[in-house]
Each structure stands twice: as structure tokens, then as C-alpha cells.
C-alpha atoms as a PDB file:
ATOM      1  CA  UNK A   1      61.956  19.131 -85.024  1.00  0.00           C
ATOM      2  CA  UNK A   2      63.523  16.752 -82.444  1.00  0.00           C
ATOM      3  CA  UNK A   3      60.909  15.907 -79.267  1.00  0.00           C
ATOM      4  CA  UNK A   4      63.571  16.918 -76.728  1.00  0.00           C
ATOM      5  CA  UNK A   5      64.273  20.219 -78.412  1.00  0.00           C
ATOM      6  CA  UNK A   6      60.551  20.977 -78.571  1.00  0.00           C
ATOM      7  CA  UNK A   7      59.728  20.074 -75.127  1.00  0.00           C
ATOM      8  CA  UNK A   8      62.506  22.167 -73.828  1.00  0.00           C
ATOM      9  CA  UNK A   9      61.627  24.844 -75.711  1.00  0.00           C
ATOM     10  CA  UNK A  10      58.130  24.693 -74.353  1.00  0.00           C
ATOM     11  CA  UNK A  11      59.640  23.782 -70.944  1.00  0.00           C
ATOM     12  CA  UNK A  12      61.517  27.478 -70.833  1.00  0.00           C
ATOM     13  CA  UNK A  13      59.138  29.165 -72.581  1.00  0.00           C
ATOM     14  CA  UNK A  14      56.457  28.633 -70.482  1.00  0.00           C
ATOM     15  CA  UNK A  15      58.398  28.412 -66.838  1.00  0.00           C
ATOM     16  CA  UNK A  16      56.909  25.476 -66.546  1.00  0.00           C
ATOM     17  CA  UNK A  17      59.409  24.035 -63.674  1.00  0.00           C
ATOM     18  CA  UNK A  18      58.846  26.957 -61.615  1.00  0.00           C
ATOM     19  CA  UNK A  19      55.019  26.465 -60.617  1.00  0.00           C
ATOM     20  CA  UNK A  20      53.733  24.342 -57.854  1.00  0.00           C
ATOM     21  CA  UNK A  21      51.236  22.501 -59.645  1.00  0.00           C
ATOM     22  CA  UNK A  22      49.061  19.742 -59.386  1.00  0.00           C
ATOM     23  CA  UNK A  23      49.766  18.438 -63.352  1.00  0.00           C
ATOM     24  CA  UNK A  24      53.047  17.120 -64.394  1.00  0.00           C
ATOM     25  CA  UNK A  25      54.041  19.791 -66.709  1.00  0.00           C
ATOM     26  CA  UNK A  26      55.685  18.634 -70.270  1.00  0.00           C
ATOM     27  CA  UNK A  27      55.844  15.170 -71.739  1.00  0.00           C
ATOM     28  CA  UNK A  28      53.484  12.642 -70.513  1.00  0.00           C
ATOM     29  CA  UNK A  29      53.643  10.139 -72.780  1.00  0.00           C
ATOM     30  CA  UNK A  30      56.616   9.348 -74.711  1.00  0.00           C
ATOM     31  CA  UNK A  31      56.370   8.965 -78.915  1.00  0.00           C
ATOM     32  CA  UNK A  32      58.194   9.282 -81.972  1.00  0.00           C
ATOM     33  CA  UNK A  33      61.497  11.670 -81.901  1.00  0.00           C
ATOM     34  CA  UNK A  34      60.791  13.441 -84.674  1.00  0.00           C
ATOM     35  CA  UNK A  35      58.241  16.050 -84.724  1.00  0.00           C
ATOM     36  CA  UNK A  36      56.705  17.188 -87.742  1.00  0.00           C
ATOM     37  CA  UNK A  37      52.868  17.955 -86.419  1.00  0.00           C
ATOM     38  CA  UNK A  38      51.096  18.913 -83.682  1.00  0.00           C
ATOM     39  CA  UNK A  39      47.401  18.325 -82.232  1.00  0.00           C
ATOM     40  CA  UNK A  40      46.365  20.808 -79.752  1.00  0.00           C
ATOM     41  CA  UNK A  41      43.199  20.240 -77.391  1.00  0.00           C
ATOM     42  CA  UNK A  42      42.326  21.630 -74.199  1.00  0.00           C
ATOM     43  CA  UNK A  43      42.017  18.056 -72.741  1.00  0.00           C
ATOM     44  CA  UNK A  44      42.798  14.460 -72.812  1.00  0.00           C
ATOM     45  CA  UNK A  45      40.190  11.878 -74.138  1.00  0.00           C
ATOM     46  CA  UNK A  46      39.988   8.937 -76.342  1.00  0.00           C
ATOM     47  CA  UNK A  47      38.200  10.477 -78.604  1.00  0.00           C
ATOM     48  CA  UNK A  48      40.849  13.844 -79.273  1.00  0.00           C
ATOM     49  CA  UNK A  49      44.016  10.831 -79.543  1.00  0.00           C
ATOM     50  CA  UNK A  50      41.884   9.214 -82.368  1.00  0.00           C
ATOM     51  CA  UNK A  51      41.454  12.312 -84.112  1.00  0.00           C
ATOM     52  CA  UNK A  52      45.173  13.071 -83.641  1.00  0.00           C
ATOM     53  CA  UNK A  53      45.977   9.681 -84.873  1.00  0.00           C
ATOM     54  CA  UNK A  54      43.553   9.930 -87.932  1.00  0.00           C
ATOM     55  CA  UNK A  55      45.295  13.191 -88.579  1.00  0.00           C
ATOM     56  CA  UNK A  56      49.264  11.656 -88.632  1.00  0.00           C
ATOM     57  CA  UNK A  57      49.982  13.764 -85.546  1.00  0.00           C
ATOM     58  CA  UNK A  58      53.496  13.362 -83.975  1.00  0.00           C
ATOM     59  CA  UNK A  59      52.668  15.161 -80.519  1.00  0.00           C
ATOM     60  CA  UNK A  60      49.269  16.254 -78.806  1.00  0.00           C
ATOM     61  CA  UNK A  61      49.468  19.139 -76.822  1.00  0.00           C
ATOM     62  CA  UNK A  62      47.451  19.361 -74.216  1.00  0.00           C
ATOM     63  CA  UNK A  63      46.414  21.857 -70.766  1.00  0.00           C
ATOM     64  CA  UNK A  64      44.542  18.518 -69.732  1.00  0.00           C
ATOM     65  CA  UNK A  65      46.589  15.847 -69.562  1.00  0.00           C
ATOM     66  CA  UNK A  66      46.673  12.205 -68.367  1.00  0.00           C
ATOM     67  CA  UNK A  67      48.887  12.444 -64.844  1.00  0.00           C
ATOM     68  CA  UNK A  68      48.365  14.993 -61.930  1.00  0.00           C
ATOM     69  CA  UNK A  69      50.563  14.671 -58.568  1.00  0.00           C
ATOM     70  CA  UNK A  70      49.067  13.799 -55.337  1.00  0.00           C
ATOM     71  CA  UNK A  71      46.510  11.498 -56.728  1.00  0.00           C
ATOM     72  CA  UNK A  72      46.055   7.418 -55.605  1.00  0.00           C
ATOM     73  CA  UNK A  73      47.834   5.951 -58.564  1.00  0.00           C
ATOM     74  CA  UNK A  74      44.776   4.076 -60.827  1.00  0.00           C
ATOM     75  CA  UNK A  75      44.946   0.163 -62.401  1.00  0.00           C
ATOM     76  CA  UNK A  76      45.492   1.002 -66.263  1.00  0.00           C
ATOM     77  CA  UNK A  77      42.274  -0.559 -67.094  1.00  0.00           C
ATOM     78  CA  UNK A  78      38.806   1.261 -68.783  1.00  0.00           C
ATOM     79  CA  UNK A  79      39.474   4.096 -69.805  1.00  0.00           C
ATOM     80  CA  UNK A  80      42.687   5.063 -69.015  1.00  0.00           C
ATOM     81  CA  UNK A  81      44.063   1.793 -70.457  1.00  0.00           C
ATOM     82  CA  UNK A  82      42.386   2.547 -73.824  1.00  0.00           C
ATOM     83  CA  UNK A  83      43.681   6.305 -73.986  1.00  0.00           C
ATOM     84  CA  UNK A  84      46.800   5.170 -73.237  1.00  0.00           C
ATOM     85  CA  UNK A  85      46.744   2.648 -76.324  1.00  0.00           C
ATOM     86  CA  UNK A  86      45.996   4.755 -78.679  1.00  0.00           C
ATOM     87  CA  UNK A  87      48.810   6.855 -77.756  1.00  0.00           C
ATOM     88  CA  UNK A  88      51.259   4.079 -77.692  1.00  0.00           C
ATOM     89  CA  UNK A  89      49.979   2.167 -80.748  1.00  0.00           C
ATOM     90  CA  UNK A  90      50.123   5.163 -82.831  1.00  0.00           C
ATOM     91  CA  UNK A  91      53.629   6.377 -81.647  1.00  0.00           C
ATOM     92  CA  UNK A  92      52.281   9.889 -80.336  1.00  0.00           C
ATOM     93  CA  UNK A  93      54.046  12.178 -77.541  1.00  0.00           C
ATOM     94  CA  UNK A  94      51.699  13.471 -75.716  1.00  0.00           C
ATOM     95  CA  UNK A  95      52.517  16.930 -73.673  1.00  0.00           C
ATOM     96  CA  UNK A  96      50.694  18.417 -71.327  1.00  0.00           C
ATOM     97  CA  UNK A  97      50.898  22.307 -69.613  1.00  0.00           C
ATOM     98  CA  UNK A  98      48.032  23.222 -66.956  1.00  0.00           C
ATOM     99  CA  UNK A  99      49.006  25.667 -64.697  1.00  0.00           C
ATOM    100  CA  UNK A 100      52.001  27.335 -67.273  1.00  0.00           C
ATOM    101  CA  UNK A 101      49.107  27.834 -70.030  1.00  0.00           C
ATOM    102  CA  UNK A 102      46.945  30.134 -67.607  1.00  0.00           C
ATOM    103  CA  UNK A 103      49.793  31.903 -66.237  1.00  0.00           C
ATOM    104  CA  UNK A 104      51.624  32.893 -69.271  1.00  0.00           C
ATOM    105  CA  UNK A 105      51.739  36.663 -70.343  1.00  0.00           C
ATOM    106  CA  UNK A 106      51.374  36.073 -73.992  1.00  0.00           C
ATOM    107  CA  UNK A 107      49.964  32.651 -74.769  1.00  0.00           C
ATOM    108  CA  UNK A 108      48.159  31.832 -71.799  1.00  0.00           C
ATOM    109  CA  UNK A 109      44.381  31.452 -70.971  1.00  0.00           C
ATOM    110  CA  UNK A 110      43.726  34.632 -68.724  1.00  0.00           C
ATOM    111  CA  UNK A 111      46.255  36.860 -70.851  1.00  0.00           C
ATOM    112  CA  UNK A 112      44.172  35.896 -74.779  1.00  0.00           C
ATOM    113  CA  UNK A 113      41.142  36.183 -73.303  1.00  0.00           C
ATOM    114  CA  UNK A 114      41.896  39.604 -71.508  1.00  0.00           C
ATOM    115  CA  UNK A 115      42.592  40.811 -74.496  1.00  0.00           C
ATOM    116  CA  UNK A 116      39.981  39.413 -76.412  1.00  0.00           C
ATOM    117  CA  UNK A 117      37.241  40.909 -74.202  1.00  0.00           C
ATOM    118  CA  UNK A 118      39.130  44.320 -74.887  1.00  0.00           C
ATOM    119  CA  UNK A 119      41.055  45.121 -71.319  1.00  0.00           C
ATOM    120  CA  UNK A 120      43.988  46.893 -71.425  1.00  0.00           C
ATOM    121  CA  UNK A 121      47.306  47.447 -68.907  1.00  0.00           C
ATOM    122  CA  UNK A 122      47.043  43.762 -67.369  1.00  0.00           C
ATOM    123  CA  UNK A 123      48.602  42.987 -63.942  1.00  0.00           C
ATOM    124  CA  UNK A 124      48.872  39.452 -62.553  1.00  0.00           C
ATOM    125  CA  UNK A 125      45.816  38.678 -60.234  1.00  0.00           C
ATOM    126  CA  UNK A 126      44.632  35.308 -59.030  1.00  0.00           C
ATOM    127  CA  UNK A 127      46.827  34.079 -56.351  1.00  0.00           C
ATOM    128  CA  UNK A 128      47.824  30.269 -56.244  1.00  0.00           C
ATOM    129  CA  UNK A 129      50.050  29.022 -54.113  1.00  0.00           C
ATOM    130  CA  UNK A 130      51.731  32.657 -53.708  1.00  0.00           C
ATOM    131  CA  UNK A 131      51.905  33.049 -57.732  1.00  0.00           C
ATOM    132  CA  UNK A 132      49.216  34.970 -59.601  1.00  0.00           C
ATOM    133  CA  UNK A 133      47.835  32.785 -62.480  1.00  0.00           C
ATOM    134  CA  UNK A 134      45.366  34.916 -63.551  1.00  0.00           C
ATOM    135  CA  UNK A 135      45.201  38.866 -65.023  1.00  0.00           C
ATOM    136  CA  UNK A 136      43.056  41.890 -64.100  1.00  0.00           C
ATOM    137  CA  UNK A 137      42.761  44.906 -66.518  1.00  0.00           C
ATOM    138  CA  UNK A 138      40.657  47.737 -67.755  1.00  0.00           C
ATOM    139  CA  UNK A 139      38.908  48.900 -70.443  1.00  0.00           C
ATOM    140  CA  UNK A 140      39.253  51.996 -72.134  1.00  0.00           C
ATOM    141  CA  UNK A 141      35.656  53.345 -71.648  1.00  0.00           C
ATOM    142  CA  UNK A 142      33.649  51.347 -69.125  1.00  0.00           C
ATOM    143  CA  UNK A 143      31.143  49.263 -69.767  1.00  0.00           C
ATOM    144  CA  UNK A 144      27.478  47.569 -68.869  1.00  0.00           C
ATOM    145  CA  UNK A 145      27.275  43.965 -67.711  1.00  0.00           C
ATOM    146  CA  UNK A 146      25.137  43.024 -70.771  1.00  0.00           C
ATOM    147  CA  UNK A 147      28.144  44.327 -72.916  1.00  0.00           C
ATOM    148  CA  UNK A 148      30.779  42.850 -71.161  1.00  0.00           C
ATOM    149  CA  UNK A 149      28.253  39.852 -71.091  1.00  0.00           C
ATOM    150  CA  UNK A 150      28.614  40.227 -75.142  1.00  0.00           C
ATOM    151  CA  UNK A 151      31.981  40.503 -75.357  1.00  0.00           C
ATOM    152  CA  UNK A 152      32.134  36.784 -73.446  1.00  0.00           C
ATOM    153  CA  UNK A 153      29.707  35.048 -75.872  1.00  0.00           C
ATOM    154  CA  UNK A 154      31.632  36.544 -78.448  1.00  0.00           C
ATOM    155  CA  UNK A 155      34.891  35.219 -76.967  1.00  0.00           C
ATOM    156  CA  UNK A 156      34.084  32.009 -75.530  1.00  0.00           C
ATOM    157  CA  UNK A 157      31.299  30.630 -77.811  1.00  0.00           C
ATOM    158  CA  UNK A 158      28.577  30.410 -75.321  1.00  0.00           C
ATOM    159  CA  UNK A 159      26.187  32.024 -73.324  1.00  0.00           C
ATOM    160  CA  UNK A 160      28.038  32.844 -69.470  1.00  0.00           C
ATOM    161  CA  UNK A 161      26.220  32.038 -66.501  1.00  0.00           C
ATOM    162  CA  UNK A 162      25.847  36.231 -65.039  1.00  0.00           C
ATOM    163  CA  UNK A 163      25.461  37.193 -61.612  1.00  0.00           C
ATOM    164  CA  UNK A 164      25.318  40.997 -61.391  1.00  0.00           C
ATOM    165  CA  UNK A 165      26.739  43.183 -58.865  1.00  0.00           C
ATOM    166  CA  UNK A 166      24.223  45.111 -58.200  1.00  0.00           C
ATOM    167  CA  UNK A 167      24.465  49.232 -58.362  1.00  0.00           C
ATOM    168  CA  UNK A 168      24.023  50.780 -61.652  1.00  0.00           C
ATOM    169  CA  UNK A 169      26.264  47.913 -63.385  1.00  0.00           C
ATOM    170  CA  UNK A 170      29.117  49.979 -64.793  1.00  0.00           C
ATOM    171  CA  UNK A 171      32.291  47.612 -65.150  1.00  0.00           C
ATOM    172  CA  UNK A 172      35.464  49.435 -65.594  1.00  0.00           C
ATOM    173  CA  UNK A 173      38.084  46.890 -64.338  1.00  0.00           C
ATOM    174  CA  UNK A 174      37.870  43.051 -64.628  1.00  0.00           C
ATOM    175  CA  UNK A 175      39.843  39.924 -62.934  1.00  0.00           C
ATOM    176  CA  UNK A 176      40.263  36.633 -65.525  1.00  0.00           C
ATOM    177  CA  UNK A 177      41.089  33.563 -63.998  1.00  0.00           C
ATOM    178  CA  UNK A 178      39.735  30.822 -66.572  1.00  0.00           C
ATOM    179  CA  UNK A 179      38.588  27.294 -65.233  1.00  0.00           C
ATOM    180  CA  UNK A 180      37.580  26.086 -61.771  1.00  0.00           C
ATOM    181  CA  UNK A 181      38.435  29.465 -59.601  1.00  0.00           C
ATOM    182  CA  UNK A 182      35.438  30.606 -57.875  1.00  0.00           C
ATOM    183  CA  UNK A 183      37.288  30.962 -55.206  1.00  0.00           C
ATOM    184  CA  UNK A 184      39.074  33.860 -56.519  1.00  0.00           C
ATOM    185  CA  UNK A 185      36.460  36.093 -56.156  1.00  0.00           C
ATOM    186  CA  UNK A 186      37.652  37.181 -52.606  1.00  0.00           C
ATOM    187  CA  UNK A 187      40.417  38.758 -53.905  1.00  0.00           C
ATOM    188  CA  UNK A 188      38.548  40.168 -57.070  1.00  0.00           C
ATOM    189  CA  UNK A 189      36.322  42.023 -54.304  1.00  0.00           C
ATOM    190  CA  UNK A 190      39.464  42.997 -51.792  1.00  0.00           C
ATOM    191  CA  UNK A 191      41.298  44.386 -55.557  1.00  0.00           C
ATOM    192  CA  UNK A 192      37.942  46.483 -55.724  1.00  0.00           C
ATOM    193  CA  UNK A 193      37.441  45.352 -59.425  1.00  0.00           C
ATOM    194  CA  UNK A 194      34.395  45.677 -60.691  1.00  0.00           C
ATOM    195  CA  UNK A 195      34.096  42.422 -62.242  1.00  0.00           C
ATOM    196  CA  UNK A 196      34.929  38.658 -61.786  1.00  0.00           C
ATOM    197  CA  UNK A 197      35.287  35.839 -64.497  1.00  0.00           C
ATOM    198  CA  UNK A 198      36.376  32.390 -64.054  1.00  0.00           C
ATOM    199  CA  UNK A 199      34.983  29.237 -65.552  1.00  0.00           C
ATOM    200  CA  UNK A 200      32.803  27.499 -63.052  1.00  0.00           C
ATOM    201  CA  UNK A 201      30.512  29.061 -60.327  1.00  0.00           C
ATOM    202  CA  UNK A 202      29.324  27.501 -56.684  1.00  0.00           C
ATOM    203  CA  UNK A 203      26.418  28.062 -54.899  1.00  0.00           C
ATOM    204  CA  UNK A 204      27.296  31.160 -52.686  1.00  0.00           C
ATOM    205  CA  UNK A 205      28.373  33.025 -55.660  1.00  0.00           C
ATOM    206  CA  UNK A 206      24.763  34.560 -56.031  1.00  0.00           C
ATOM    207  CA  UNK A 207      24.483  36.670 -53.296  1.00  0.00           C
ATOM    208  CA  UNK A 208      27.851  37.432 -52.666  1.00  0.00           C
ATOM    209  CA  UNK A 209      28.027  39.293 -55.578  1.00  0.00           C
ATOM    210  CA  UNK A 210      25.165  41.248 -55.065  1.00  0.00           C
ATOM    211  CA  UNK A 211      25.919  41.671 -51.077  1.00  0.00           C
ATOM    212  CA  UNK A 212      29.883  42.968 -52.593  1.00  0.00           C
ATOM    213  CA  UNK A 213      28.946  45.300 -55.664  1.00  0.00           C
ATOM    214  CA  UNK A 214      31.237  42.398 -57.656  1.00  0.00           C
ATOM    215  CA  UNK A 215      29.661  41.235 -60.849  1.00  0.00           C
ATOM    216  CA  UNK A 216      30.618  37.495 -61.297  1.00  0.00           C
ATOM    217  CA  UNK A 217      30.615  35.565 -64.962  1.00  0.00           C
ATOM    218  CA  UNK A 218      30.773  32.157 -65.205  1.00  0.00           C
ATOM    219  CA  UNK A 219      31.869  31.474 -68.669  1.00  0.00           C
ATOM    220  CA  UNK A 220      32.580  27.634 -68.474  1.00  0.00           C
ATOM    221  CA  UNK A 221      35.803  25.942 -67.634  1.00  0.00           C
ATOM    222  CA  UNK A 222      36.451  24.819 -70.851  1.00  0.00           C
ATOM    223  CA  UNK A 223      35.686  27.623 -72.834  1.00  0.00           C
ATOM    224  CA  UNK A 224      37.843  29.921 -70.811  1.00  0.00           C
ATOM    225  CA  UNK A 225      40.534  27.146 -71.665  1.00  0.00           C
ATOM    226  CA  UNK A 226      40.513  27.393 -75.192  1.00  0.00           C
ATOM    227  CA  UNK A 227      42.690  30.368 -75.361  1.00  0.00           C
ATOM    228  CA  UNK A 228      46.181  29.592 -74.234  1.00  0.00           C
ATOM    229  CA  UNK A 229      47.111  25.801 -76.035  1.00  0.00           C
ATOM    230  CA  UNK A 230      45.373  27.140 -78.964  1.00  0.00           C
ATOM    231  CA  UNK A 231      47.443  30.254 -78.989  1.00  0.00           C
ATOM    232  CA  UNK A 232      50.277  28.618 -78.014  1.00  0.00           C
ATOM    233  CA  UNK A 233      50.109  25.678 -81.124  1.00  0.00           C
ATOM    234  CA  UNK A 234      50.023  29.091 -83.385  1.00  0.00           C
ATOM    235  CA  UNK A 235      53.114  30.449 -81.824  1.00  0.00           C
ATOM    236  CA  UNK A 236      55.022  27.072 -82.392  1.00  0.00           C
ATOM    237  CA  UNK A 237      53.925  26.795 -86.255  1.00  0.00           C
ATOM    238  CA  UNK A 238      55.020  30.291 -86.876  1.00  0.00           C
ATOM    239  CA  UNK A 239      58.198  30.169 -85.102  1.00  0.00           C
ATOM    240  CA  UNK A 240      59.032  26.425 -85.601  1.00  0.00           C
ATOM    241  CA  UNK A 241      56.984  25.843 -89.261  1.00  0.00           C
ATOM    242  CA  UNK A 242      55.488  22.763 -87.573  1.00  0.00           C
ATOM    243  CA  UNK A 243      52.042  22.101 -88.418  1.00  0.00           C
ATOM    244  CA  UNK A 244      49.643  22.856 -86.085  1.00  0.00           C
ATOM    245  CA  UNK A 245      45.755  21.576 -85.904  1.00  0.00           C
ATOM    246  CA  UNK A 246      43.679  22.681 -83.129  1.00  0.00           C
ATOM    247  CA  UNK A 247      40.950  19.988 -81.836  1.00  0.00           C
ATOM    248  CA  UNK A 248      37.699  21.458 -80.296  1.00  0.00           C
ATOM    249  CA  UNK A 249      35.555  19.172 -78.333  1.00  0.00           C
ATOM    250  CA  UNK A 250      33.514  21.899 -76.927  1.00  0.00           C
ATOM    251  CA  UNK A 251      32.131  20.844 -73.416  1.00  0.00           C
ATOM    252  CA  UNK A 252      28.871  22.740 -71.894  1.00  0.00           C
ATOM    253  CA  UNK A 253      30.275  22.000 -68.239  1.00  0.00           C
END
């Protein structure tokens, strides 16, 4: 497959020049033309363009990449002079889609892990910038927080940081907005959903929960950002018959 073909494939397919976003969406780094496999990752590091390398990969494919807008441009020296080597020395493209990999009905973060935790009829949810980049559903038959606590280990890998809501813990409608969104949980509580998951937590999050009746799950901003490149690197070997290898570098934070 040609790069420019594949990039503006993933370009329409994910309406990626329609967000306001802090990442510049789509290719990064400029490789090979010819496109024959793909390394997906959640983020950017030395040691995921090694692997790639190793591996013969034409393209990474990335929600982390290497350049975000409205940062003081950095010397290419340390680290960011070495990532950028290995990229360049080896010949690899290197794409990268943050915002248009949570936002995306089918392959995006929110939307696979929605559905993995078992909600049904999702509506966007998550406001950023005026669009919603997150989804809030509901489950069939409501459930406890230590089940819907289950259902997020079983998803995500690891155990969730849980601050109940207080009440008799029923949870029959959930928000999902994967990564850094605490914030979020504002409109999670004016929605009246009876749960909140996002990646990271801050320090208020505690009480406000309890104080709102909101349950709030902190299930790591990495692990809630598995989902969409790894769904999406499936949907481009199917479709395309490129192949695909997901790289995990699991991250605790």
C-alpha cells in the first residue's frame, strides 16, 4: 500500500482534520512509500521504534506521538534526538492520531471499551472544545460497583483506582472518557449517570463522588488507551491485508 493512500485513508476515516486538537494528527515522521507492515502502540518511545525496527515495520501507528501544537519547540538532543534516529535510520513513517482515536464510533478508545465493559445504546459524552470525545451508555441489567469494578480489570488489565458513590451502589448508566479527563466528571454528574471512568484521577475526586452519588474509576491512562490504535491496526489488516503487530508497553501510571 502506498503511504499517501494509507494516511488519507486514515485521515477520512477517522475525521481527523475536523478536531481541535493539541497533537498533529497523521504523519509525523516521514519513511518509506511503500507500506507493507504496521506497528501499533499507544505511545512514542525509543524503546517501541526499536521493536518496530527489529520487526521490519514500514509505519508505526501511534495515539502518542512525537509533535503536539502549542508547545516551546525543543533542541533535538537526548531523547528526542535518539527517537527520532531510529525512525530515520530505519526508514519508518511514523503516524500519529490522539484526539480522532478516542472520538471514533467504531475504533476508538471510549467506543471498544464501552462495549467491552458491556454498555449498550452509546451517545457521545465528554465535551472538548464543543465536541464530545467520549461515550456514555447502559447496561442491560444494572450492576454493583465491584462488578462493574470486574468488568474493568477484565478490560483494561489492571486493578482501577474506585471511588464509590455512595447510596446502595447500583450503576445502571456509565460515561467513558479514557486518559487524562478527570475533569469530565462535572458533566458525568449534571448527565445524572451513575458512573464515571477516565484514566487518571486528582485529588478532589474522593469526596466529590461521594458528596454527588457519582461513582468514579480510575482505570489508568494508558490502559484506557489500548483500545482504539489497537482496534484500529485490526481494521486496516482486514480491510487493507497489511500486517499488523500490536506493541504493549504496559505503563502503571
Amino acid at each position: 500500500m502506498h503511504r499517501d493512500q494509507l494516511i488519507a485513508y486514515l485521515d477520512d476515516h477517522l475525521n481527523a482534520d475536523t478536531l481541535r486538537d493539541a497533537a498533529v494528527n497523521g504523519l509525523q515522521v516521514e519513511g518509506r512509500v511503500d507500506i507493507h507492515r504496521v506497528a501499533t502502540a499507544v505511545s512514542s518511545s525509543a524503546a517501541l521504534f526499536r521493536a518496530a525496527a527489529a520487526w521490519g515495520a514500514d509505519a508505526v501507528l501511534v495515539h502518542h506521538g512525537l509533535l503536539w501544537r502549542g508547545v516551546d519547540p525543543v533542541p533535538l538532543a537526548g531523547a528526542t534526538r535518539e527517537r527520532l534516529r531510529l525512525l530515520l535510520a530505519a526508514d519508518i513513517n511514523l503516524l500519529a492520531y490522539h484526539l480522532p482515536l478516542d472520538c471514533h464510533g467504531e475504533h476508538g478508545n471510549n467506543a471498544v471499551l464501552a462495549r467491552q465493559l458491556g454498555l449498550e445504546h452509546l451517545e457521545p459524552f465528554g465535551l472538548y472544545h464543543g465536541v464530545a470525545i467520549g461515550f456514555a451508555g447502559v447496561f442491560p441489567q444494572p450492576v454493583g460497583v465491584e462488578e462493574l469494578t470486574r468488568r474493568v480489570v477484565a478490560a483494561t488489565g489492571q486493578q482501577p483506582l474506585v471511588f464509590p458513590g455512595g447510596g446502595e451502589g447500583i450503576i445502571a448508566s456509565v460515561g467513558v472518557v479514557s486518559g487524562g479527563a478527570p475533569e469530565t466528571f462535572d458533566e458525568a454528574v449534571s448527565a445524572g449517570l451513575d458512573a464515571f471512568i477516565t484514566g487518571e484521577a486528582r485529588e478532589w475526586v474522593m469526596h466529590r463522588a461521594a458528596e454527588e452519588g457519582v461513582t468514579f474509576i480510575a482505570a489508568g491512562h494508558y490502559a484506557t488507551e489500548r483500545f482504539g490504535v489497537r482496534a484500529l491496526g485490526e481494521h486496516l489488516a482486514s480491510r487493507f491485508g497489511l500486517e499488523v503487530r500490536f506493541f504493549d508497553f504496559p505503563n502503571p501510571a
